[in-house]
C-alpha atoms as a PDB file:
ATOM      1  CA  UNK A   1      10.393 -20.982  -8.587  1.00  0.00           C
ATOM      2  CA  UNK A   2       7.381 -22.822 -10.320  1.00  0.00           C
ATOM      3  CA  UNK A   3       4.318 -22.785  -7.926  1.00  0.00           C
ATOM      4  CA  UNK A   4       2.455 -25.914  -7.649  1.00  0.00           C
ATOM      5  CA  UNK A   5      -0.101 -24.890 -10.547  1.00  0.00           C
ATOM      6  CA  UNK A   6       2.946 -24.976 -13.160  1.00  0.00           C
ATOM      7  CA  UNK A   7       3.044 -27.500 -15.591  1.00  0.00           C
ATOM      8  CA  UNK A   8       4.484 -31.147 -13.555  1.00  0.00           C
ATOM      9  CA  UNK A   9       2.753 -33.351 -16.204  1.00  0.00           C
ATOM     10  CA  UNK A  10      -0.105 -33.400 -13.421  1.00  0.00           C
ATOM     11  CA  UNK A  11      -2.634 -33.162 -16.605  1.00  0.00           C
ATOM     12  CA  UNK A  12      -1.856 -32.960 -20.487  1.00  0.00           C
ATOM     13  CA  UNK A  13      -2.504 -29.344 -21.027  1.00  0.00           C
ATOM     14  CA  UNK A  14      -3.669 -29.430 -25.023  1.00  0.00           C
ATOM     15  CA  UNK A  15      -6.150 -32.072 -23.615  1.00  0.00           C
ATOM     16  CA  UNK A  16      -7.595 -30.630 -21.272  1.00  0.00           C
ATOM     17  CA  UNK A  17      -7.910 -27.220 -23.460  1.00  0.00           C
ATOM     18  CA  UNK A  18      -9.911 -28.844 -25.850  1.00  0.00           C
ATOM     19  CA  UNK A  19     -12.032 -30.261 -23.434  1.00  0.00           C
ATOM     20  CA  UNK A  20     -12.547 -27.083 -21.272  1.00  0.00           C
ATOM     21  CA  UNK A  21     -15.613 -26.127 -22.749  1.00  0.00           C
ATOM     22  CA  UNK A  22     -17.688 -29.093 -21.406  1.00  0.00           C
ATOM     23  CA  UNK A  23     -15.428 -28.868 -18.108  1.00  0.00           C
ATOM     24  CA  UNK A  24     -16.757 -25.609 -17.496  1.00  0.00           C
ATOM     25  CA  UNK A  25     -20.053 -26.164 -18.416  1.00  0.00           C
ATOM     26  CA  UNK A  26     -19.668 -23.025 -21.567  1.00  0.00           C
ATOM     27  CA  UNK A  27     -20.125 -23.054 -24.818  1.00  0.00           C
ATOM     28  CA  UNK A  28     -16.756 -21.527 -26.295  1.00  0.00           C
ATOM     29  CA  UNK A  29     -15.512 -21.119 -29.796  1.00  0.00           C
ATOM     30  CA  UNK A  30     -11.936 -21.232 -30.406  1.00  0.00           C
ATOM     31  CA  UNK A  31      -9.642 -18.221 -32.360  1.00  0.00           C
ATOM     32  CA  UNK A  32      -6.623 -18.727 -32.688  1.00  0.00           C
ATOM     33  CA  UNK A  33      -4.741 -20.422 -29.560  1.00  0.00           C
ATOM     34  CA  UNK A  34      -7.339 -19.580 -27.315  1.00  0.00           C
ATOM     35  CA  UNK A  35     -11.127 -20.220 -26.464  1.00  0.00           C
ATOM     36  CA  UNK A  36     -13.390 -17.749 -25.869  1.00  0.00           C
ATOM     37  CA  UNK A  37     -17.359 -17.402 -24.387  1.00  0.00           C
ATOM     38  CA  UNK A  38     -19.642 -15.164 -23.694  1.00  0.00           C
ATOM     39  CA  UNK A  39     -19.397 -15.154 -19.751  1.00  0.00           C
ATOM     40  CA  UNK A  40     -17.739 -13.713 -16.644  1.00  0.00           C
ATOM     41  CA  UNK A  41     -14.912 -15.360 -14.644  1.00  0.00           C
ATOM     42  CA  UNK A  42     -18.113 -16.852 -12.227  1.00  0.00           C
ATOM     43  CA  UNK A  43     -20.029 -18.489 -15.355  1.00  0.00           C
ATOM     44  CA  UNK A  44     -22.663 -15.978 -15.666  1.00  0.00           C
ATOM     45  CA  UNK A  45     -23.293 -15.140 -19.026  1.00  0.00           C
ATOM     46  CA  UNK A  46     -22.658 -11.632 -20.603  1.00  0.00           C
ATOM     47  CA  UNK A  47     -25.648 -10.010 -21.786  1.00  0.00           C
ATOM     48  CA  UNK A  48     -23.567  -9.168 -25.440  1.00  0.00           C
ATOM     49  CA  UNK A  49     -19.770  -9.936 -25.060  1.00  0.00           C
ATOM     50  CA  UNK A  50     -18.627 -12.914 -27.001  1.00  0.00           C
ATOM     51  CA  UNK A  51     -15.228 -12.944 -26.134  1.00  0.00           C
ATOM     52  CA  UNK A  52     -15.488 -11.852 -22.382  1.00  0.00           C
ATOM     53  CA  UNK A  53     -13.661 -15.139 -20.902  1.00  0.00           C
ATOM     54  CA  UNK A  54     -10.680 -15.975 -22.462  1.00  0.00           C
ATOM     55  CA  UNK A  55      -9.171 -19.391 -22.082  1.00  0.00           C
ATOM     56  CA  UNK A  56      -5.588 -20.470 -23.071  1.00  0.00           C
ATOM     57  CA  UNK A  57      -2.531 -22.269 -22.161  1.00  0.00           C
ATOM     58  CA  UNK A  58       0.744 -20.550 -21.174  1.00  0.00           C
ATOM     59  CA  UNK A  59       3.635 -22.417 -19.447  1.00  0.00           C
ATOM     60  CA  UNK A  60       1.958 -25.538 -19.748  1.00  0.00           C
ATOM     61  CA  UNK A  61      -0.592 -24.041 -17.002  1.00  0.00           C
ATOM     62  CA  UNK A  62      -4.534 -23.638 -18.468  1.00  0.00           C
ATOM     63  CA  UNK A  63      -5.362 -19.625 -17.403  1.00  0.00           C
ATOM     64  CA  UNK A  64      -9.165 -18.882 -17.217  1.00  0.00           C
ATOM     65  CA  UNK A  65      -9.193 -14.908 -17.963  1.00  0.00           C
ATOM     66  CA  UNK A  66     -12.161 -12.760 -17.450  1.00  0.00           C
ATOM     67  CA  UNK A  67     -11.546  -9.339 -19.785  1.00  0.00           C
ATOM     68  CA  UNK A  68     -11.452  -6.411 -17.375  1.00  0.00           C
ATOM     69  CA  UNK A  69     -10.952  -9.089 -14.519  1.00  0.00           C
ATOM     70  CA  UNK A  70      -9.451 -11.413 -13.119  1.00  0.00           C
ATOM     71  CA  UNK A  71      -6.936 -14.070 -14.352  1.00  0.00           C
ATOM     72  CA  UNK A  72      -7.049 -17.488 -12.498  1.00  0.00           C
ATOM     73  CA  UNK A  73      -5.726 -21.115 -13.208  1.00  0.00           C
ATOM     74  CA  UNK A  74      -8.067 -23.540 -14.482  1.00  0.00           C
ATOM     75  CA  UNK A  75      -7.450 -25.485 -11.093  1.00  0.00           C
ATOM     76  CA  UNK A  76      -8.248 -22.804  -9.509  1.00  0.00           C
ATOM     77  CA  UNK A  77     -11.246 -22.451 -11.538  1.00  0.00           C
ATOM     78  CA  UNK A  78     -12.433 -25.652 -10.845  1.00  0.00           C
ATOM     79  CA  UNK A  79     -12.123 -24.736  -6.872  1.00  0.00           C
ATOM     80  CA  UNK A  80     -13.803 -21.503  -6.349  1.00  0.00           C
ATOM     81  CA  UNK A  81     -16.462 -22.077  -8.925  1.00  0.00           C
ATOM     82  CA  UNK A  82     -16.455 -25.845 -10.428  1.00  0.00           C
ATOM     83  CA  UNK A  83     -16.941 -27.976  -6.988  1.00  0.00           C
ATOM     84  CA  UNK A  84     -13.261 -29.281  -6.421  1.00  0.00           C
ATOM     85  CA  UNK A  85     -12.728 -29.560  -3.098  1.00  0.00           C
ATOM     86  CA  UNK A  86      -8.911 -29.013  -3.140  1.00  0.00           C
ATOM     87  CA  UNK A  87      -5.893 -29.002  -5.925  1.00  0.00           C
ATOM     88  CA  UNK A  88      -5.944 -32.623  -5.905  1.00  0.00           C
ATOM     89  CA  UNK A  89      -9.859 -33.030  -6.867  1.00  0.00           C
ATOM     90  CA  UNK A  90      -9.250 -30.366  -9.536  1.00  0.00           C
ATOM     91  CA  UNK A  91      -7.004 -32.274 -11.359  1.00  0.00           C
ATOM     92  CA  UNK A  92      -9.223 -35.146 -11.219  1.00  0.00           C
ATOM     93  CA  UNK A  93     -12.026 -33.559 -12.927  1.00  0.00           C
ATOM     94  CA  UNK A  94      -9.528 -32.331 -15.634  1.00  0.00           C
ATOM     95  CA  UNK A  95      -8.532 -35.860 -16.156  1.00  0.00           C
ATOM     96  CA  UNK A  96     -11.856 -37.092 -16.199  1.00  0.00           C
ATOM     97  CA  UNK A  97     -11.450 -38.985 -13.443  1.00  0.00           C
ATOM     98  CA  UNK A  98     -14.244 -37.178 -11.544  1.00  0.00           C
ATOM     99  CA  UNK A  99     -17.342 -36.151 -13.187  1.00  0.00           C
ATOM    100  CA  UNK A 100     -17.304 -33.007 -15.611  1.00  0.00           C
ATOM    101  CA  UNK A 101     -19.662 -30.199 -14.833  1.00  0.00           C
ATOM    102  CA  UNK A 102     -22.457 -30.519 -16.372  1.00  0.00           C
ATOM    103  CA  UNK A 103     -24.445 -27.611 -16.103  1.00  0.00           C
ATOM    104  CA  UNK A 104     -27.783 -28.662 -17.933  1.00  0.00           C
ATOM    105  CA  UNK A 105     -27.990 -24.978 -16.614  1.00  0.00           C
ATOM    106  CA  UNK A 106     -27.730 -26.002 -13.217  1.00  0.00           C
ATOM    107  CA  UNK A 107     -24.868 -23.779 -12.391  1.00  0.00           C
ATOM    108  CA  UNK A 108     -25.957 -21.050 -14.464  1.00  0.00           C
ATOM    109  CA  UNK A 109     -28.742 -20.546 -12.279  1.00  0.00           C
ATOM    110  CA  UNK A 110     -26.514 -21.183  -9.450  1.00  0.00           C
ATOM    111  CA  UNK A 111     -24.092 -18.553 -10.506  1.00  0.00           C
ATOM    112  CA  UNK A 112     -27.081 -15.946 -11.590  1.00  0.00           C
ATOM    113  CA  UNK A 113     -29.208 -16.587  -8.346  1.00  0.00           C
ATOM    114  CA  UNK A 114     -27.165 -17.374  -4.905  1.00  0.00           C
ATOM    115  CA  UNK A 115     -27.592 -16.048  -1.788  1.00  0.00           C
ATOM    116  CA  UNK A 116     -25.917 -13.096  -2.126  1.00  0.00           C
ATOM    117  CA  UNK A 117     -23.608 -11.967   1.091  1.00  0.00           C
ATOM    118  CA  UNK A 118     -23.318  -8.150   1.765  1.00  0.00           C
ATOM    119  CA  UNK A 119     -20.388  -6.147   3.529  1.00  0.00           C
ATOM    120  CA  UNK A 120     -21.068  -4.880   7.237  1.00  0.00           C
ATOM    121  CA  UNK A 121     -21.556  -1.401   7.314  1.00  0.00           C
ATOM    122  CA  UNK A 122     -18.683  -1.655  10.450  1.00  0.00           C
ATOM    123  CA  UNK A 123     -16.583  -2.373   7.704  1.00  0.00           C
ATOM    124  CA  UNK A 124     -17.239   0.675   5.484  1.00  0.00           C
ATOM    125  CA  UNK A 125     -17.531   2.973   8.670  1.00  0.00           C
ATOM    126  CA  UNK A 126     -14.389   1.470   9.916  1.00  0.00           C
ATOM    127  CA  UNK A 127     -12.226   2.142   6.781  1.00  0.00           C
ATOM    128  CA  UNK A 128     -13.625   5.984   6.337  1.00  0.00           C
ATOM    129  CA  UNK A 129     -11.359   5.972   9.898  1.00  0.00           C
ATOM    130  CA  UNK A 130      -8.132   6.351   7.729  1.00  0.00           C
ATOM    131  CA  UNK A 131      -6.315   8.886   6.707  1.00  0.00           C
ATOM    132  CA  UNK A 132      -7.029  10.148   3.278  1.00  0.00           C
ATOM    133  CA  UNK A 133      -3.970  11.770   2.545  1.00  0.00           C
ATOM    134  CA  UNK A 134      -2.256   8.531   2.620  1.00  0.00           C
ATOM    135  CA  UNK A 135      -3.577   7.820  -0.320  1.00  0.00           C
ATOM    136  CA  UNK A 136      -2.267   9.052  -4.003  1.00  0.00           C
ATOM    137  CA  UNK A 137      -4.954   9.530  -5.548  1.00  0.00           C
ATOM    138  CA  UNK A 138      -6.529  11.532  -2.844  1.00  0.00           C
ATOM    139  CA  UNK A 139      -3.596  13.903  -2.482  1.00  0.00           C
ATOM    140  CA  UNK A 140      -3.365  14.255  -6.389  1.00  0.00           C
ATOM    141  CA  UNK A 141      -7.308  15.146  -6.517  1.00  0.00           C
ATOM    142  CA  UNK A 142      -6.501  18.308  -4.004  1.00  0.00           C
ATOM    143  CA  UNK A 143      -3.777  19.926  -6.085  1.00  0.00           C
ATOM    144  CA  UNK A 144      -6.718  20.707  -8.790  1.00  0.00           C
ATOM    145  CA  UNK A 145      -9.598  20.738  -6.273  1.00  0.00           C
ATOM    146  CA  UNK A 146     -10.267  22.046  -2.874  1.00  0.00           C
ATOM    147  CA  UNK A 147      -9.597  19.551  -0.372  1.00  0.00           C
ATOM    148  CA  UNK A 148     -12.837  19.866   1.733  1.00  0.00           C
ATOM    149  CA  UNK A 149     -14.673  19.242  -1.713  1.00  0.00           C
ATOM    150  CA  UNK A 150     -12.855  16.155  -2.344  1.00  0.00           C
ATOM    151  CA  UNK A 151     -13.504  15.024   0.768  1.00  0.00           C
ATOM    152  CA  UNK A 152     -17.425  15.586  -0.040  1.00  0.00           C
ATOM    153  CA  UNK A 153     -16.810  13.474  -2.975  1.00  0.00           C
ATOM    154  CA  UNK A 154     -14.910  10.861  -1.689  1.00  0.00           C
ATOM    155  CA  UNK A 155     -17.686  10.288   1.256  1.00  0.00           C
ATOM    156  CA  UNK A 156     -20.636  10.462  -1.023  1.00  0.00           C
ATOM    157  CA  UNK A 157     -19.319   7.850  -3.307  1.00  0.00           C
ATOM    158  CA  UNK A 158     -18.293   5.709  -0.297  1.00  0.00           C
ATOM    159  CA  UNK A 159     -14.710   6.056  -1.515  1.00  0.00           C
ATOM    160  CA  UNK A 160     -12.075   5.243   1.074  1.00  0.00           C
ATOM    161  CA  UNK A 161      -8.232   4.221   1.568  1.00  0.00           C
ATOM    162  CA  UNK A 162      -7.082   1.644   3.352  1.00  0.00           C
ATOM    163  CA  UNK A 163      -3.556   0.623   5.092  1.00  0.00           C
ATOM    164  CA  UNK A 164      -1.598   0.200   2.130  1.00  0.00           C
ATOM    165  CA  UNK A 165      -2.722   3.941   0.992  1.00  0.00           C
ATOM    166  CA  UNK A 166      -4.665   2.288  -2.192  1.00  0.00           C
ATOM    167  CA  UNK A 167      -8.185   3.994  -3.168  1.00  0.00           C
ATOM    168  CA  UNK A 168     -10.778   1.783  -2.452  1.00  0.00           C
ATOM    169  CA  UNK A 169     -13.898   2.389  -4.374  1.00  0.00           C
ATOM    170  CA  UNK A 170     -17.261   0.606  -2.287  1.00  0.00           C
ATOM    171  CA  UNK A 171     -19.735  -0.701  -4.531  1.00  0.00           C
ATOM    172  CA  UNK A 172     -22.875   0.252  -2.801  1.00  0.00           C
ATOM    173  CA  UNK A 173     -26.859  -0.122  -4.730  1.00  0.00           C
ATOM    174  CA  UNK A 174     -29.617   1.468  -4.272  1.00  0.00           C
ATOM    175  CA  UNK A 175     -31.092   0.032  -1.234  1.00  0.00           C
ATOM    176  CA  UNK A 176     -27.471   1.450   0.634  1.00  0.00           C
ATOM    177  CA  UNK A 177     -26.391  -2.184   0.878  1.00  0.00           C
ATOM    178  CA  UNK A 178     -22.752  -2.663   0.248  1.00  0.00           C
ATOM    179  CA  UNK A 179     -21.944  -5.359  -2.170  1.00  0.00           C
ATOM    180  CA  UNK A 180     -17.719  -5.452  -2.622  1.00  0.00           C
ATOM    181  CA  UNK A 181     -14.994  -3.188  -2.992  1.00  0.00           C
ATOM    182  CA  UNK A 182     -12.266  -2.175  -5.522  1.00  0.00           C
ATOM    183  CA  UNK A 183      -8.729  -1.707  -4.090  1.00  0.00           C
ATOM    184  CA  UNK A 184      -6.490  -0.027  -6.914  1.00  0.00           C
ATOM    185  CA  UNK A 185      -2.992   1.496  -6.352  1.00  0.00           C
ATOM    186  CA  UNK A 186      -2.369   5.253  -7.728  1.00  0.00           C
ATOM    187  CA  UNK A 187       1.104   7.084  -7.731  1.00  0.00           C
ATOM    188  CA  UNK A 188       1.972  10.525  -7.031  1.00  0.00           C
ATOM    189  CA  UNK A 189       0.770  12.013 -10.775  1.00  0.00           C
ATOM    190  CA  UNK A 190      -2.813   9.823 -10.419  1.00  0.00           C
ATOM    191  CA  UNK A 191      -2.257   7.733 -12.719  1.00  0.00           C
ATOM    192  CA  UNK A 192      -2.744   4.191 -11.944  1.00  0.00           C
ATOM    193  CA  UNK A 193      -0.091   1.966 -10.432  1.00  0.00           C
ATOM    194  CA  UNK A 194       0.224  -0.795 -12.996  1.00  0.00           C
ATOM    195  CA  UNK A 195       2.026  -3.209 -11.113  1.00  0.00           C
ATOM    196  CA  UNK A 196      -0.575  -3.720  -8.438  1.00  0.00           C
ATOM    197  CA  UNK A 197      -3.726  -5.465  -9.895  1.00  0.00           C
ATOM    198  CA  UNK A 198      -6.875  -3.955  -8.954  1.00  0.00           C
ATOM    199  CA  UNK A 199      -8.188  -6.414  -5.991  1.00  0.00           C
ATOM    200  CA  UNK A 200     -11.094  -7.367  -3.712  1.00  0.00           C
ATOM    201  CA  UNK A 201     -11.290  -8.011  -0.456  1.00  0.00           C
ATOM    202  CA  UNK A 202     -14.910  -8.869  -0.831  1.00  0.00           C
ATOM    203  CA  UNK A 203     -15.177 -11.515  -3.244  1.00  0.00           C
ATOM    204  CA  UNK A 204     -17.325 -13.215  -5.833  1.00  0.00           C
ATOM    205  CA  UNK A 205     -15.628 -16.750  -4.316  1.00  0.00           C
ATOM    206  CA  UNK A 206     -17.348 -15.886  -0.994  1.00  0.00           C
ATOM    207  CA  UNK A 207     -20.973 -14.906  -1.727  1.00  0.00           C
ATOM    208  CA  UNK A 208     -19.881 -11.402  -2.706  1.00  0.00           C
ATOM    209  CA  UNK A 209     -21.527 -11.868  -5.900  1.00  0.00           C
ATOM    210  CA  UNK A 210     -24.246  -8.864  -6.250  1.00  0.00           C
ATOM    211  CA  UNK A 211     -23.522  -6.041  -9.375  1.00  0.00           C
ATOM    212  CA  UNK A 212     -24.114  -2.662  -9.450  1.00  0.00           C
ATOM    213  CA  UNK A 213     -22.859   0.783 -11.100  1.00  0.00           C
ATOM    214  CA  UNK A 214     -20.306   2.197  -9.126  1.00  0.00           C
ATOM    215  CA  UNK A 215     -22.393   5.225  -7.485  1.00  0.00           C
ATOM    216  CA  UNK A 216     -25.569   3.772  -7.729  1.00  0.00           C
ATOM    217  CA  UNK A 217     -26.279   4.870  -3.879  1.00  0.00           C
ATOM    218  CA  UNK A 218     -26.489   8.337  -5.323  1.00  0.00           C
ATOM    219  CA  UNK A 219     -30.437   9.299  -5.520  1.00  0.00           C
ATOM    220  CA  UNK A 220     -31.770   9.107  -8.879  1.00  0.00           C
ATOM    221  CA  UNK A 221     -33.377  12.867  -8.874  1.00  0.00           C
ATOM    222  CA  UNK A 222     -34.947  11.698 -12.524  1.00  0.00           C
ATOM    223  CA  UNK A 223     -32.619  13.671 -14.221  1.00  0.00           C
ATOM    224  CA  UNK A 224     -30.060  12.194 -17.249  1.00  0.00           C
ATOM    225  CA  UNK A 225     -27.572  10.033 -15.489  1.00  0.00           C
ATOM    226  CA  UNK A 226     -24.034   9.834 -17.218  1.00  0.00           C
ATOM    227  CA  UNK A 227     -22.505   6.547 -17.265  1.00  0.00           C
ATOM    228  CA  UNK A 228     -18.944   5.745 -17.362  1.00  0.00           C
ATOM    229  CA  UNK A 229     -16.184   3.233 -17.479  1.00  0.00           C
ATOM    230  CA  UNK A 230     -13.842   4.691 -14.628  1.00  0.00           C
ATOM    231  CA  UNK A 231     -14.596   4.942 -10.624  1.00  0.00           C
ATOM    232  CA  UNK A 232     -11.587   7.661 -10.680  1.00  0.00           C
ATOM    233  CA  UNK A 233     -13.486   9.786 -13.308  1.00  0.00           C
ATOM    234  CA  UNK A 234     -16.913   9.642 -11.985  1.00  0.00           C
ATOM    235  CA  UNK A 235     -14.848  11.774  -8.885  1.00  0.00           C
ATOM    236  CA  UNK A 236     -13.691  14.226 -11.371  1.00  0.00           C
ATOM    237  CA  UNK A 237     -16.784  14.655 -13.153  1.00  0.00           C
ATOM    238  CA  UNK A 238     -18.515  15.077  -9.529  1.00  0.00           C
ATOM    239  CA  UNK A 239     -16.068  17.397  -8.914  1.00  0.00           C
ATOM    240  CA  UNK A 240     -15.935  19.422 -12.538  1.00  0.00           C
ATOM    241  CA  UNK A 241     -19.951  19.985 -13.362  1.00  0.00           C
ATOM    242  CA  UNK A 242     -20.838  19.457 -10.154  1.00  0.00           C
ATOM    243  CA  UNK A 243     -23.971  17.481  -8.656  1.00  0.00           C
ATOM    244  CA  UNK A 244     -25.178  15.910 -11.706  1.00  0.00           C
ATOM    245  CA  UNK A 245     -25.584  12.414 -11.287  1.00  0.00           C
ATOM    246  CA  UNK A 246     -22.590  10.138 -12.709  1.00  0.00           C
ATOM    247  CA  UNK A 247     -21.751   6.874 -12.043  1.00  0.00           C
ATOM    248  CA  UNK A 248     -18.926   3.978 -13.243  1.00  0.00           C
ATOM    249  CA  UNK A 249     -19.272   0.758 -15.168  1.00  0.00           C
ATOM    250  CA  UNK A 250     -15.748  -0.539 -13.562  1.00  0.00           C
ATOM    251  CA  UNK A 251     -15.241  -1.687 -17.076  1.00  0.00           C
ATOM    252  CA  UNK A 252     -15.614  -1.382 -20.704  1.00  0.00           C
ATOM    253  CA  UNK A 253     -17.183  -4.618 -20.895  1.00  0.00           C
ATOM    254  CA  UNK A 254     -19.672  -4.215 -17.589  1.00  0.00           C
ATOM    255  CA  UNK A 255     -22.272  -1.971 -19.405  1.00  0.00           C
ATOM    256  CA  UNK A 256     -25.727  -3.101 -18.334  1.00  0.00           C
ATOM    257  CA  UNK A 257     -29.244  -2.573 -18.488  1.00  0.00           C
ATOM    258  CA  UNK A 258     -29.302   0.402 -20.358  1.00  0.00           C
ATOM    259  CA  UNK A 259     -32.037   2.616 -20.767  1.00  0.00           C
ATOM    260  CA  UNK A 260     -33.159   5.889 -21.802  1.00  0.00           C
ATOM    261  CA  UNK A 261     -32.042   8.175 -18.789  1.00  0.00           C
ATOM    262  CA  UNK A 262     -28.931   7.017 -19.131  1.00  0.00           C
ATOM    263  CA  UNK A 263     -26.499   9.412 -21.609  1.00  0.00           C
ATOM    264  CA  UNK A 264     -23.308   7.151 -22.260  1.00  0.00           C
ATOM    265  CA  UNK A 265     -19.875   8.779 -22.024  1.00  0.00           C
ATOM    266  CA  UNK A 266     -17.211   5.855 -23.272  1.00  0.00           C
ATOM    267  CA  UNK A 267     -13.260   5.895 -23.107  1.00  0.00           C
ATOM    268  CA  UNK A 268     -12.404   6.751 -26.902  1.00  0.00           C
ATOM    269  CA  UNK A 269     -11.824   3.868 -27.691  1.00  0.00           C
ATOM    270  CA  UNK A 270     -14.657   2.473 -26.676  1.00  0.00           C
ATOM    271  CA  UNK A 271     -16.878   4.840 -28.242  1.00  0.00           C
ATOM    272  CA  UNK A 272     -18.003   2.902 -31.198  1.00  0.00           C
ATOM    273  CA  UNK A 273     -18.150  -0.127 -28.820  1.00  0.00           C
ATOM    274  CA  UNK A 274     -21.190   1.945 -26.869  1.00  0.00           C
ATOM    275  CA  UNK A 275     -22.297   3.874 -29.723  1.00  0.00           C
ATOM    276  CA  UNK A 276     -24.692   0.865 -30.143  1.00  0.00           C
ATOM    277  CA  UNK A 277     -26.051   0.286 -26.801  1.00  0.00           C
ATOM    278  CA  UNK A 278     -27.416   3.744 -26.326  1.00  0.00           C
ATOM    279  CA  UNK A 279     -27.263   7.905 -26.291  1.00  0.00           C
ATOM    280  CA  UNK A 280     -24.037   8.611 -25.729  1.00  0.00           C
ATOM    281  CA  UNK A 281     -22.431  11.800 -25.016  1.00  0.00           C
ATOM    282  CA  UNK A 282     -19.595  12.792 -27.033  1.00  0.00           C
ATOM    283  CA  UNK A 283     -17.203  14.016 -24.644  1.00  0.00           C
ATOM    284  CA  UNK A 284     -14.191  14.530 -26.937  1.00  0.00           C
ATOM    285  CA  UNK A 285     -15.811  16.663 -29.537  1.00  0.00           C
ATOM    286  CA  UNK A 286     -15.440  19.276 -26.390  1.00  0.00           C
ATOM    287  CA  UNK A 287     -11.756  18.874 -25.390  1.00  0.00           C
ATOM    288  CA  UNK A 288     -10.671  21.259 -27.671  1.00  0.00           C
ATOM    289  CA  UNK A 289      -7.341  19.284 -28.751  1.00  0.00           C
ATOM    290  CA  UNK A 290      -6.614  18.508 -32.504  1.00  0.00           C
ATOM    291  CA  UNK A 291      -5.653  14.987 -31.504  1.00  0.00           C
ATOM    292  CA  UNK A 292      -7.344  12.847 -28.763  1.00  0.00           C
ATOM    293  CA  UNK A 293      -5.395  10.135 -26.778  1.00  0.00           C
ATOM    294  CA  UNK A 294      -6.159   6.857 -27.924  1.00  0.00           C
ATOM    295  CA  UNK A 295      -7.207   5.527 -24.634  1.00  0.00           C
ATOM    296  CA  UNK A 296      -8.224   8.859 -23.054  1.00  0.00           C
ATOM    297  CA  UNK A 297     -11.712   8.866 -20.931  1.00  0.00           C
ATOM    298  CA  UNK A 298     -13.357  12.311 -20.033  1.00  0.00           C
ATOM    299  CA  UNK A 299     -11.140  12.142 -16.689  1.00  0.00           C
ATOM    300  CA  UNK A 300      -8.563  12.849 -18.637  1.00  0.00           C
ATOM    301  CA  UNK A 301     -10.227  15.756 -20.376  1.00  0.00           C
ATOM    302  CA  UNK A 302     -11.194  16.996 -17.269  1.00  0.00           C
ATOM    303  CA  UNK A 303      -7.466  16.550 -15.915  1.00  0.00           C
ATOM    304  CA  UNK A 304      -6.041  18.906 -19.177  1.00  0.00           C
ATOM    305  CA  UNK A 305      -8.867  21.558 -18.893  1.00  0.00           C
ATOM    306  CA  UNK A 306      -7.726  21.828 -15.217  1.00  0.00           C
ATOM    307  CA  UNK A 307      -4.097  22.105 -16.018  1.00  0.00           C
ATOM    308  CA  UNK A 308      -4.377  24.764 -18.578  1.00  0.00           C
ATOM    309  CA  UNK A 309      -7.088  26.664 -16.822  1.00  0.00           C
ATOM    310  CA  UNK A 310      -9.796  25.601 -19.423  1.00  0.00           C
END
């Protein structure tokens, strides 16, 4: 069944694609089919990415797509982020009926500066109450490590499960003040469950809107810290080399302020992608296979050297 952001001529979609670019309040270029800008989902820009929001039409429905994010409807857009009140007023801006954004970097500065909301620490306390061995990933973690020194991982990171046995990673800066969380599904073998999108409880949408590395609550002891792109891999780096500091972009595309403490350690396929942004530490020269996995990270190193007793 259609839900009530299919296409039921409420708008001309090819009009109001071509005119999403001033609706938003971006500037975006178009290839192909689609428009693309240099910002996240929430208007902020990217501090290199080009192509980070997507926009395009599919179904007769206008998708607003942030790379490594989320993927919303242009009405819904227009609500959480634009000023709509409701469905209804959304459509009215995208027929021009009600005033266009227009940012004259209004919102920018809106989007880059609010006042930003952070979680309780009830809340993180309250979800280190359940069981870890309802969760997947945590159970798949003790079959190559010993449980109590997951565990010490797990609660150093602020990792956590919650009712529905996904891992929840807590975003948490330096200052110990909890921004959002990251609610992804494992199975049995640790790899990732795709047909659960990675969600928030905690969101952007509601004032949730502060950035960090994933592990940036760990002390900076002045020492190189290795950043890189996955939450699950930061735990088995922790867990391989032990208490070297390492912490998680969420993202290919998240890499920020860079700077020369930092060694880089990119999925492979990303590696010429972050080649250019700083030192980077070339993990798969090490693995000690003839041919690396396309879209292999050094988890998954770690995962084979563990397996075959490297």
């Amino acid at each position: 069944m259609l839900g009530k952001d299919s296409f039921r001529f409420d708008y001309d979609p090819a009009a109001a694609l071509r005119n999403c670019g001033k609706l938003l309040g971006m500037e975006l270029t178009q290839h192909g089919h689609q428009l693309e800008g240099g910002y996240y989902l929430t208007g902020e820009p990217h501090p290199y990415r080009k192509d980070k929001l997507k926009v395009y039409c599919q179904n007769g429905t206008i998708w607003v797509s942030e790379e490594g994010g989320r993927c919303i409807s242009l009405t819904q857009w227009l609500i959480e982020f634009g000023g709509a009140e409701d469905y209804k007023a959304a459509i009215r801006m995208i027929k021009g009926e009600n005033q266009a954004i227009h940012w004259n970097r209004e919102f920018q500065k809106r989007a880059e500066d609010p006042v930003i909301r952070y979680v309780s620490s009830d809340v993180l306390t309250g979800c280190k109450q359940f069981d870890l061995r309802k969760c997947n990933l945590f159970n798949w973690m003790c079959k190559m490590f010993p449980e109590e020194k997951v565990r010490e991982a797990w609660d150093i990171y602020n990792v956590t499960t919650d009712s529905h046995g996904n891992a929840v990673y807590w975003y948490v800066n330096q200052e110990g003040k909890i921004l959002y969380d990251k609610r992804i599904a494992y199975k049995e073998d640790g790899h990732r469950d795709k047909s659960f999108f990675p969600g928030r409880q905690f969101r952007v949408a509601d004032g949730y809107s502060g950035r960090c590395y994933f592990g940036a609550c760990i002390p900076d002891d002045g020492k190189k810290a290795f950043i890189l792109e996955s939450e699950k891999s930061v735990l088995l780096s922790y867990l391989y080399y032990g208490e070297r500091r390492f912490l998680a972009t969420g993202g290919k595309s998240n890499l920020r302020e860079v700077d020369s403490n930092m060694l880089l350690c990119p999925d492979f396929d990303a590696r010429d992608e972050w080649m250019d942004r700083g030192q980077v530490f070339a993990w798969w020269e090490k693995w000690g296979i003839d041919s690396i996995p396309v879209h292999s990270d050094i988890g998954d190193m770690i995962e084979w050297r563990m397996l075959h007793n490297k």
